[in-house]
Protein backbone atom coordinates (compact mmCIF):
# COMPACT_ATOMS: atom_id res chain seq x y z
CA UNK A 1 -30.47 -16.05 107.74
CA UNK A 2 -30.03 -18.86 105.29
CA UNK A 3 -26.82 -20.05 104.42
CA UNK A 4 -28.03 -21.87 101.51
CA UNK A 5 -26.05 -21.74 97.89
CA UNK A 6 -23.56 -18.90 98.98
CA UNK A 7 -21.51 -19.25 96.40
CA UNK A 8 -24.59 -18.13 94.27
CA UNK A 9 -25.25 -14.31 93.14
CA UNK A 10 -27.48 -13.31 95.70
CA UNK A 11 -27.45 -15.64 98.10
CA UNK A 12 -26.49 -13.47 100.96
CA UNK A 13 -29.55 -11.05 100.28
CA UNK A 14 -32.54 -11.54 102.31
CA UNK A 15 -35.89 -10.39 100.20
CA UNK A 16 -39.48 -9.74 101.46
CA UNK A 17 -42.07 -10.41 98.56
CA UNK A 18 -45.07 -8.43 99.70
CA UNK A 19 -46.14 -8.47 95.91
CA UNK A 20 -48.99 -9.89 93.67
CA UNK A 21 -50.24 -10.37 90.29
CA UNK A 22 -47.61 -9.96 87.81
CA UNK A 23 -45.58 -7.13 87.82
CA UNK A 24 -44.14 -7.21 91.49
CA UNK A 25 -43.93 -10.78 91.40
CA UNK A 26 -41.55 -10.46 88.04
CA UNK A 27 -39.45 -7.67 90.09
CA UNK A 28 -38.81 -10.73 92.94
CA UNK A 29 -38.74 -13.32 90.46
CA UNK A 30 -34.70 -12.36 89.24
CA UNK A 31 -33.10 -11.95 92.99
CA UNK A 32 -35.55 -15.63 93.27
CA UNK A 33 -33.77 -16.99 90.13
CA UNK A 34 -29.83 -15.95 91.53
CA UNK A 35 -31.33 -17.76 94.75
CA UNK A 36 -31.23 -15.00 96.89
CA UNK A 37 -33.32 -16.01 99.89
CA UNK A 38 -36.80 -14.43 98.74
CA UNK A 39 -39.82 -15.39 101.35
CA UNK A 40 -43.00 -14.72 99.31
CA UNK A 41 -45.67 -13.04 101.92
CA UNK A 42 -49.23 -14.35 101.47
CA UNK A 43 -52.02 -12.88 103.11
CA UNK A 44 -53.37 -15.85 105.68
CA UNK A 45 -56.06 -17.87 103.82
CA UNK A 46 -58.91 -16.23 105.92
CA UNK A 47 -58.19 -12.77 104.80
CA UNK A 48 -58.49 -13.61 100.75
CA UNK A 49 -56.62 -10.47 100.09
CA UNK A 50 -55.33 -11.62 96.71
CA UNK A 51 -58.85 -12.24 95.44
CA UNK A 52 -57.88 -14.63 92.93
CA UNK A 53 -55.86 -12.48 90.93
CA UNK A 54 -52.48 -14.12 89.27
CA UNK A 55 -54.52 -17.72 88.80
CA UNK A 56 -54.68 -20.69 90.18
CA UNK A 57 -52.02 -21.53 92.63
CA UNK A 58 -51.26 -25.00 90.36
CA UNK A 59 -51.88 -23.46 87.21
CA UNK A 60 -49.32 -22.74 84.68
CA UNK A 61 -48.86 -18.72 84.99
CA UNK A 62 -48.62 -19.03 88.96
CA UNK A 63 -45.84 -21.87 89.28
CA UNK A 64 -44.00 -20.32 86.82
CA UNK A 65 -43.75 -16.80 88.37
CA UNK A 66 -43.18 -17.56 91.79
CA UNK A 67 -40.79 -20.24 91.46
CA UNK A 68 -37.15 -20.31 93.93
CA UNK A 69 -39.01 -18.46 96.69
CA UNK A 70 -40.26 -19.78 100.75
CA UNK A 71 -43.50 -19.10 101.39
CA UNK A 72 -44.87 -16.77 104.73
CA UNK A 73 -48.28 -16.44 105.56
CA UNK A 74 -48.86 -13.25 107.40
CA UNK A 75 -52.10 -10.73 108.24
CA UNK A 76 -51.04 -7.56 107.77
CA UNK A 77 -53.80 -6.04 109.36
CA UNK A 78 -53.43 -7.44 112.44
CA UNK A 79 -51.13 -6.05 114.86
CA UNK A 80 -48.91 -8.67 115.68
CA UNK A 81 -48.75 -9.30 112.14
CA UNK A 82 -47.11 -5.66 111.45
CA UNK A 83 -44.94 -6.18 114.45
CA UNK A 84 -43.52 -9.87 112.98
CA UNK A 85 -43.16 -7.84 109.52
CA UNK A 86 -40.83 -5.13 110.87
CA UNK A 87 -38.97 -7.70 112.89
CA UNK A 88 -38.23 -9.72 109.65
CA UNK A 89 -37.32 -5.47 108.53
CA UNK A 90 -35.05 -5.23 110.67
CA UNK A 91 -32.74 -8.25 109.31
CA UNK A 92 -33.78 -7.87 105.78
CA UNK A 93 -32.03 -6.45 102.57
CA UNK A 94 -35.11 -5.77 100.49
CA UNK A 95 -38.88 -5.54 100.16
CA UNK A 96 -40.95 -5.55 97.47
CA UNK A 97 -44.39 -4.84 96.76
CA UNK A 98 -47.12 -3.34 94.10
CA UNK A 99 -49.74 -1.83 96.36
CA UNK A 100 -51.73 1.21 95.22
CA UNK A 101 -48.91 4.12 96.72
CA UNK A 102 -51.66 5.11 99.68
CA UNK A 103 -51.80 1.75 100.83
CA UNK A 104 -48.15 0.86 101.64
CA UNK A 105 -48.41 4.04 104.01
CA UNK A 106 -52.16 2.36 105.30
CA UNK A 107 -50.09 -0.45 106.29
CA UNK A 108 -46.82 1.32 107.27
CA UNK A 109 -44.51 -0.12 105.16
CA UNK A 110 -43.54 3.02 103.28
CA UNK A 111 -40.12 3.84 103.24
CA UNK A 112 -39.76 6.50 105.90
CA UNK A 113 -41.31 3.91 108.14
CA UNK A 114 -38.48 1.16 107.15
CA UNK A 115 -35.81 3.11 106.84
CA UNK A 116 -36.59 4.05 110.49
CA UNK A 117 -35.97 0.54 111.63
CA UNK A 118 -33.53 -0.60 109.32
CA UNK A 119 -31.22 2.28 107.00
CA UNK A 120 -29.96 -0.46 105.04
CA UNK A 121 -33.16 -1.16 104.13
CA UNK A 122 -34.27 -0.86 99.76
CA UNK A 123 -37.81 -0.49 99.34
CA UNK A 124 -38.34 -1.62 95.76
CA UNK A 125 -42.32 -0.25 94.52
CA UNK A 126 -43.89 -0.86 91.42
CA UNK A 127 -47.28 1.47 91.03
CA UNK A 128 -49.59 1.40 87.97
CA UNK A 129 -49.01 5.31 87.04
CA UNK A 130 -46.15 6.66 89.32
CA UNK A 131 -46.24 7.24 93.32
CA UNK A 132 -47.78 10.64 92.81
CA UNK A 133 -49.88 12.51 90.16
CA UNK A 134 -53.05 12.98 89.27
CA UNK A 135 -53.79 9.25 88.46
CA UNK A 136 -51.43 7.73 90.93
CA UNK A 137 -53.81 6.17 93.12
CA UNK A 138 -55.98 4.55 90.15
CA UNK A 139 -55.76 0.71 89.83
CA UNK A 140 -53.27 -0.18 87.33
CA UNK A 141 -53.33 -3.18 84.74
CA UNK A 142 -51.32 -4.07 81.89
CA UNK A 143 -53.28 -3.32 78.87
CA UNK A 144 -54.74 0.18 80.77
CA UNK A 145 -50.75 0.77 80.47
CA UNK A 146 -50.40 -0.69 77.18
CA UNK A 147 -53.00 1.66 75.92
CA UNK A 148 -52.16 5.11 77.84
CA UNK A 149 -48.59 4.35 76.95
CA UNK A 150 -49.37 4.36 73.38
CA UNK A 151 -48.19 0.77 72.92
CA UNK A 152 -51.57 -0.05 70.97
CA UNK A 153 -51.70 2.62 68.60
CA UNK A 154 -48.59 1.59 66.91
CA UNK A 155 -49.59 -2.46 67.08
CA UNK A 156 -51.55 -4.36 64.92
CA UNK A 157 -52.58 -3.72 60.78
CA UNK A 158 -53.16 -0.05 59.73
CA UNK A 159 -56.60 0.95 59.96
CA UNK A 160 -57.11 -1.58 62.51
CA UNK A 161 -57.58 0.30 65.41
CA UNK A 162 -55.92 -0.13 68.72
CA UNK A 163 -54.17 -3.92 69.26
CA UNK A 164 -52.83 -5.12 72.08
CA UNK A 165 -50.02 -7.32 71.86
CA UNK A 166 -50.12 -10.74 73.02
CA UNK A 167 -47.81 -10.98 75.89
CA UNK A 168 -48.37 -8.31 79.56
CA UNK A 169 -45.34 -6.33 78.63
CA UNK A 170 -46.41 -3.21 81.07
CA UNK A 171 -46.29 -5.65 83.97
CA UNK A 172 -43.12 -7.41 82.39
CA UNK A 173 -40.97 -4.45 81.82
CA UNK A 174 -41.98 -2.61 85.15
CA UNK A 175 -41.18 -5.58 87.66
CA UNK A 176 -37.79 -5.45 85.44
CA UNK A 177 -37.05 -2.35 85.89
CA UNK A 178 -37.59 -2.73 89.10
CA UNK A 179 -35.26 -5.53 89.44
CA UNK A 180 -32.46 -3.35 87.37
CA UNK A 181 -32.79 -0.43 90.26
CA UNK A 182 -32.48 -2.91 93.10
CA UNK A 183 -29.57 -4.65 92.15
CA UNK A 184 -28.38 -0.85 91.63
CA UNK A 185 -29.72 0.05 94.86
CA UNK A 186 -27.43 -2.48 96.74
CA UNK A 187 -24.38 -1.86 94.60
CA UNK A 188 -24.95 2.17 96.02
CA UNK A 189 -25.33 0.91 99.72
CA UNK A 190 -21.70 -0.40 99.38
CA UNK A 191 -20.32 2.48 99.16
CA UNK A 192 -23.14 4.76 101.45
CA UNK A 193 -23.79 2.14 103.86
CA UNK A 194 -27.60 3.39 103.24
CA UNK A 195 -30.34 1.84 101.20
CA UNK A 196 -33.29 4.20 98.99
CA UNK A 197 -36.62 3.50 98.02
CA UNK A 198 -36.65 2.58 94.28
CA UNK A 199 -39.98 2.71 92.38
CA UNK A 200 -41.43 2.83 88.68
CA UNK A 201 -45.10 2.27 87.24
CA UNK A 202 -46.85 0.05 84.26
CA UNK A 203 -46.79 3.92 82.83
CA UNK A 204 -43.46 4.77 82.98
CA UNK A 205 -42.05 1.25 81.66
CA UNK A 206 -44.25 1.13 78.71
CA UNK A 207 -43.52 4.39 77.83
CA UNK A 208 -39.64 4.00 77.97
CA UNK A 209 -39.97 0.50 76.04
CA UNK A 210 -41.67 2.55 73.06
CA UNK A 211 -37.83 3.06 72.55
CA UNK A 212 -37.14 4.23 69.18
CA UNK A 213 -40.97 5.11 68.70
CA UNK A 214 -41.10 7.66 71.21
CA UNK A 215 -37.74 9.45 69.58
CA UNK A 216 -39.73 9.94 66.27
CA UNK A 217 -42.06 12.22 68.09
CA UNK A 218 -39.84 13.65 70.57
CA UNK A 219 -37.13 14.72 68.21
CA UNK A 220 -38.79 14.20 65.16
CA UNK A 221 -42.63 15.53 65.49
CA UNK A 222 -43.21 12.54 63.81
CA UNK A 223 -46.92 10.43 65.22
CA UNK A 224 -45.94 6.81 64.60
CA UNK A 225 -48.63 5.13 62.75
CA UNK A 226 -49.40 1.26 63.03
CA UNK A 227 -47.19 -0.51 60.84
CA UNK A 228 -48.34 -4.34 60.78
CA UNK A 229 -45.75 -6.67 60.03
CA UNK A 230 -44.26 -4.26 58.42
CA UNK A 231 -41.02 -2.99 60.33
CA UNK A 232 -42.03 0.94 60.77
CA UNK A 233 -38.74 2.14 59.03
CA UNK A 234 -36.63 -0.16 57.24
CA UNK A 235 -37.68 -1.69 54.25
CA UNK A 236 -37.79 -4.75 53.28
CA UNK A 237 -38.63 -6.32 56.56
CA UNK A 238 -41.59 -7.74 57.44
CA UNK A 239 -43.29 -10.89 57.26
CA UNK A 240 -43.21 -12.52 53.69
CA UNK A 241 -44.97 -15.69 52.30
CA UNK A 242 -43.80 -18.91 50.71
CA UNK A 243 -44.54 -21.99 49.32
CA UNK A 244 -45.94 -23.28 52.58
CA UNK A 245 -45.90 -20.67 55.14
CA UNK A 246 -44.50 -17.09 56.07
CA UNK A 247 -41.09 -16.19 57.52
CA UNK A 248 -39.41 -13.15 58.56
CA UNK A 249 -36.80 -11.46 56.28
CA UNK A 250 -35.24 -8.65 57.67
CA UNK A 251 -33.14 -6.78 54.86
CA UNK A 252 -31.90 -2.94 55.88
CA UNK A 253 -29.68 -1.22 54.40
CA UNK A 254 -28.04 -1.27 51.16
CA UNK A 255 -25.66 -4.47 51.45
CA UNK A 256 -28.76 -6.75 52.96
CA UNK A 257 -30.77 -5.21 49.64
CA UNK A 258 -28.06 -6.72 47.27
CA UNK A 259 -27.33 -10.13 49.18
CA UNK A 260 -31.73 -10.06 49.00
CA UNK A 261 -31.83 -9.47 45.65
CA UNK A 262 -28.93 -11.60 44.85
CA UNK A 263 -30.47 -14.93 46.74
CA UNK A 264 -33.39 -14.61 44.80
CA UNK A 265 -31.83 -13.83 41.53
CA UNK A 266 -33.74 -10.53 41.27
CA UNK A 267 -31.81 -8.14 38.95
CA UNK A 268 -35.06 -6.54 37.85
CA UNK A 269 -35.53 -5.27 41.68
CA UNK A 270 -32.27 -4.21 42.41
CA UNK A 271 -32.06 -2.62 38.95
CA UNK A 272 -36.02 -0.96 39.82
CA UNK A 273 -35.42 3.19 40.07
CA UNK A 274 -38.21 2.68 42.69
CA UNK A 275 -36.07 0.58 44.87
CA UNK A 276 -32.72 2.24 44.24
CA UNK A 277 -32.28 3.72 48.08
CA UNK A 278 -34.17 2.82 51.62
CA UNK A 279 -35.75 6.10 51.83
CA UNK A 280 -37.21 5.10 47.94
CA UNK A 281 -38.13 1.54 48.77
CA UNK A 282 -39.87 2.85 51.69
CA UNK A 283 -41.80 4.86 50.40
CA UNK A 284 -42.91 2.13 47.59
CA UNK A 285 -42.96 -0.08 50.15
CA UNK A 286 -46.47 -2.58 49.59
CA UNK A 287 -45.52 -2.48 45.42
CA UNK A 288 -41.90 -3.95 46.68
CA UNK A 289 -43.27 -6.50 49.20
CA UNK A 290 -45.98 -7.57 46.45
CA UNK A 291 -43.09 -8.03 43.91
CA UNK A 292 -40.95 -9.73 46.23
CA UNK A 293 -44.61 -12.14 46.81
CA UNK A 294 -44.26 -13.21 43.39
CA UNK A 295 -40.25 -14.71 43.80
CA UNK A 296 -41.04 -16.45 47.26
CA UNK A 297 -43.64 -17.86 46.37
CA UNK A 298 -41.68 -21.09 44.67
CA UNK A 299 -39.62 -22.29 47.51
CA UNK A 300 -40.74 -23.48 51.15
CA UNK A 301 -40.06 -21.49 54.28
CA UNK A 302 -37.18 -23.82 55.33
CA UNK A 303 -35.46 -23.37 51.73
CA UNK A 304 -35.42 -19.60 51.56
CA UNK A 305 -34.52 -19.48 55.42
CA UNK A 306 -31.49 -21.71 54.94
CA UNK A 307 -30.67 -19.70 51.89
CA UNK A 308 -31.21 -16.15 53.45
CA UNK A 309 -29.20 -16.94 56.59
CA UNK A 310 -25.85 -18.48 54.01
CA UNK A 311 -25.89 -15.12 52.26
CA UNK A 312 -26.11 -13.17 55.41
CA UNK A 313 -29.47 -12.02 55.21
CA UNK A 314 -31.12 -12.51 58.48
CA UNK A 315 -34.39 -14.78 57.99
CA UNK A 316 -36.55 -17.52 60.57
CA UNK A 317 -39.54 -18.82 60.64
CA UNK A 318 -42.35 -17.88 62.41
CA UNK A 319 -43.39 -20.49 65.12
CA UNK A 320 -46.47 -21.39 67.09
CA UNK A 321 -45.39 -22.13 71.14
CA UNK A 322 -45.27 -25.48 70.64
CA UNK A 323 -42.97 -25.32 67.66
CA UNK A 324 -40.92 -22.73 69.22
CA UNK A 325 -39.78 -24.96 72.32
CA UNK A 326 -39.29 -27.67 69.77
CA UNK A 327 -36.68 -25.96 67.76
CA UNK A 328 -32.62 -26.91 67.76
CA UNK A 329 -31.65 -23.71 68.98
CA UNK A 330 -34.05 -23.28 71.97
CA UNK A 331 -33.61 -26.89 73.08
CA UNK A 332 -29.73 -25.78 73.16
CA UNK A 333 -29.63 -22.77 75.30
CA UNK A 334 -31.99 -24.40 77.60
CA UNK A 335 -35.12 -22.40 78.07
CA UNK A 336 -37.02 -24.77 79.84
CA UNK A 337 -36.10 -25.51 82.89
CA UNK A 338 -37.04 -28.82 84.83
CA UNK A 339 -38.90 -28.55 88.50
CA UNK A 340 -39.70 -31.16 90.33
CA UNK A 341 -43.02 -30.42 91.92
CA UNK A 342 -44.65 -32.17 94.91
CA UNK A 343 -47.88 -32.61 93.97
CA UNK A 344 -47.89 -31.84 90.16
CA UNK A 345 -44.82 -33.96 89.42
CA UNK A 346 -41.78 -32.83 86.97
CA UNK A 347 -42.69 -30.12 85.22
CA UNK A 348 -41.13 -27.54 83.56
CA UNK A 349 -40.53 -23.73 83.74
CA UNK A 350 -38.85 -20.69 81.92
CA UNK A 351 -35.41 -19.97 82.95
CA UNK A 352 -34.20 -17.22 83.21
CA UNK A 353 -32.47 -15.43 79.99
CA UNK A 354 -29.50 -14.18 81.81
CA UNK A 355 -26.53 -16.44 81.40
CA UNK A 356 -23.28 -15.67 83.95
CA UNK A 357 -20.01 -17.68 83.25
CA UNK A 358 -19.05 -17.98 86.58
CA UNK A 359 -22.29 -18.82 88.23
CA UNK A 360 -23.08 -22.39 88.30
CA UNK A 361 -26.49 -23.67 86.68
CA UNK A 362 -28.63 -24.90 89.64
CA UNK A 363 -31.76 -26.48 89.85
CA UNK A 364 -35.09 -24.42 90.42
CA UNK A 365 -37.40 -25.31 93.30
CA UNK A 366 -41.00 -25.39 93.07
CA UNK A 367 -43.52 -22.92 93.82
CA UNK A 368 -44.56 -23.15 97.53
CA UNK A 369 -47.80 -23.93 99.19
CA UNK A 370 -49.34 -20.87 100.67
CA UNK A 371 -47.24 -20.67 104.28
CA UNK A 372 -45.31 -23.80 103.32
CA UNK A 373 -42.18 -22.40 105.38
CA UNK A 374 -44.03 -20.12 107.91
CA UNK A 375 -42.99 -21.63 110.80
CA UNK A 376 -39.16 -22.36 109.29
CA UNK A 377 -38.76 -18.76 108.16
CA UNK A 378 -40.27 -17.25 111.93
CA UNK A 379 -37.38 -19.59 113.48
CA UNK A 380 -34.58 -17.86 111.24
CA UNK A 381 -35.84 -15.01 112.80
CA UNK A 382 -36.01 -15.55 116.32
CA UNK A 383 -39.89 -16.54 116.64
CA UNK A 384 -39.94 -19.77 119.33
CA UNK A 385 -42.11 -22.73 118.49
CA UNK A 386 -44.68 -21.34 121.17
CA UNK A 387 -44.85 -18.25 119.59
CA UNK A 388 -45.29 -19.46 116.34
CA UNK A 389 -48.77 -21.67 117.48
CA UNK A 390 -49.75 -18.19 119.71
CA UNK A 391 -49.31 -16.25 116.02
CA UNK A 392 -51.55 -19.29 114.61
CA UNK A 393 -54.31 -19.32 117.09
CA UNK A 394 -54.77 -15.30 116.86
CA UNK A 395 -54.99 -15.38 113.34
CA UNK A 396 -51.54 -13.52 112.56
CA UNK A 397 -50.12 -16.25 109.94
């Protein structure tokens, strides 16, 4: 295998990206980020098995998500092609992918049929609905999730109807999950020598992201209703106009209440019997945020943000993307991250949000052309130049 940047994370971890689309591809994307070596599997060009899905290769969303990984071309549906897979098995840590469940065992990658080549092996799986059920072989997409996972229900204005929210956050949160169970899937095999099939859906994330949400029915009874900017239980937070804008002002509890009341010099609110408690301002919650209109209203966003954040009360502003990468802060820690790519030039790409002390900041490498390493990666594993052409001519990468 590689010997590339071991002093890295997960550079002595060999990963097969069978995956697609969004959330598999995020699941790869983190062991791709600690530069383990990940080889991205495409389907050869011929077999259009990715039917377009996850953009254009050059586009934005595509070079961002597969960046740090080799590229494989390989037909899975071809013999040979199978055979070359479970040879690459056989020296591999982990494989990844987001098929339908009946179609890994179609193919024969299921775990079983790993395991029985390699029992080191970690099958990673990311389904829409679960790897069994009643709905586990229906297609799965993000905002399916994001509505059967009751994510839309409790998003947008009340009375609205159902919102979804602006970013894929099924497909986000599953291929993370995913990425939290393999890295605890290889700290297990330490200690067992084996590896285990680790899987989760679009479902099962969504659900478990609903977080606090969930709890109010589960142990409360209680149906969450939409809440718009409003946060759905602490009070005064939400989104609040000024002079020339809106912010954020996030004031729970009783000692953000007084430092509120005391940056805007509002003794008649703190002293209001209506507003006395959390529970009280809560419930006369749109009368407070209309009297606390009538005080912002005199100072711009940037005054009453600088003010807020003196006196402890947390307060930003509320940015459109472009603003966002432009502020201080996020130009500080770094979230864009410089590629150089062949063909498109420098451009630039999130990093990823985890920081390690110890690990040194390296740089990213581009997203690859379909089968840009094929024949590099078959060498690593044993595949002669002649082979390699044979594989070519038949169709197999």
């Amino acid at each position: 295998m590689t010997n590339r940047h071991q002093q890295l994370p997960l550079s002595r971890f060999t990963v097969l990206d069978l995956t697609r689309v969004r959330s598999g591809p995020t699941a790869a994307w983190h062991p791709a980020d600690s530069l383990g070596n990940v080889i991205k599997i495409h389907w050869t060009a011929h077999m259009n098995a990715e039917g377009g899905m996850g953009g254009a290769r050059h586009g934005p969303d595509f070079q961002n998500i597969h960046r740090n990984k080799r590229s494989l071309t390989l037909n899975l549906k071809h013999a040979e092609g199978t055979n070359v897979l479970m040879r690459m098995v056989d020296q591999a840590d982990v494989v990844v992918e987001n098929f339908r469940p009946d179609v890994k065992h179609r193919l024969g990658i299921d775990y079983e049929s790993l395991a029985k080549r390699n029992p080191r092996i970690i099958l990673a799986s990311v389904s829409g609905f679960g790897q069994s059920g009643p709905y586990s072989n229906r297609p799965g997409f993000d905002q399916v999730a994001q509505g059967m996972g009751g994510l839309m229900s409790i998003t947008g204005l009340p009375g609205q109807g159902p919102v979804r929210v602006g970013v894929p956050i099924a497909d986000l949160t599953a291929g993370m999950y995913a990425a939290i169970g393999i890295l605890i899937a290889l700290l297990q095999r330490e200690e067992t020598g084996k590896g285990q099939w680790v899987h989760t859906s679009l479902l099962e994330a969504q659900i478990a992201m609903l977080d606090f949400q969930a709890a109010r029915w589960l142990i409360g009874g209680e149906v969450p209703p939409q809440a718009g900017n409003n946060h759905p239980t602490s009070t005064p937070t939400g989104v609040f106009a000024t002079a020339d804008g809106y912010i954020n002002i996030a004031s729970a509890g009783e000692t953000m209440w007084e430092r509120l009341c005391g940056v805007l010099q509002a003794d008649d609110l703190f002293d209001n019997p209506n507003y006395v408690t959390e529970q009280s301002r809560h419930k006369h919650r749109d009368a407070l945020n209309e009297d606390l209109a009538v005080y912002l209203q005199y100072r711009t966003s940037q005054e009453w943000i600088d003010a807020l954040n003196d006196a402890g009360v947390p307060s930003g502003p509320i940015y459109d993307i472009d603003e966002m990468f432009a502020d201080p802060q996020v130009e500080h820690v770094g979230v864009a991250k410089p590629v150089q790519h062949p063909q498109l030039g420098e451009i630039q790409v999130l990093k990823n949000a985890i920081n390690l002390s110890s690990t040194p900041d390296v740089d990213y490498r581009p997203t690859p052309e379909r089968g840009e390493h094929t024949d590099t990666v078959l060498a690593e594993f044993g595949y002669s130049a002649e082979e390699i052409e044979r594989f070519r001519t038949a169709g197999v990468v």
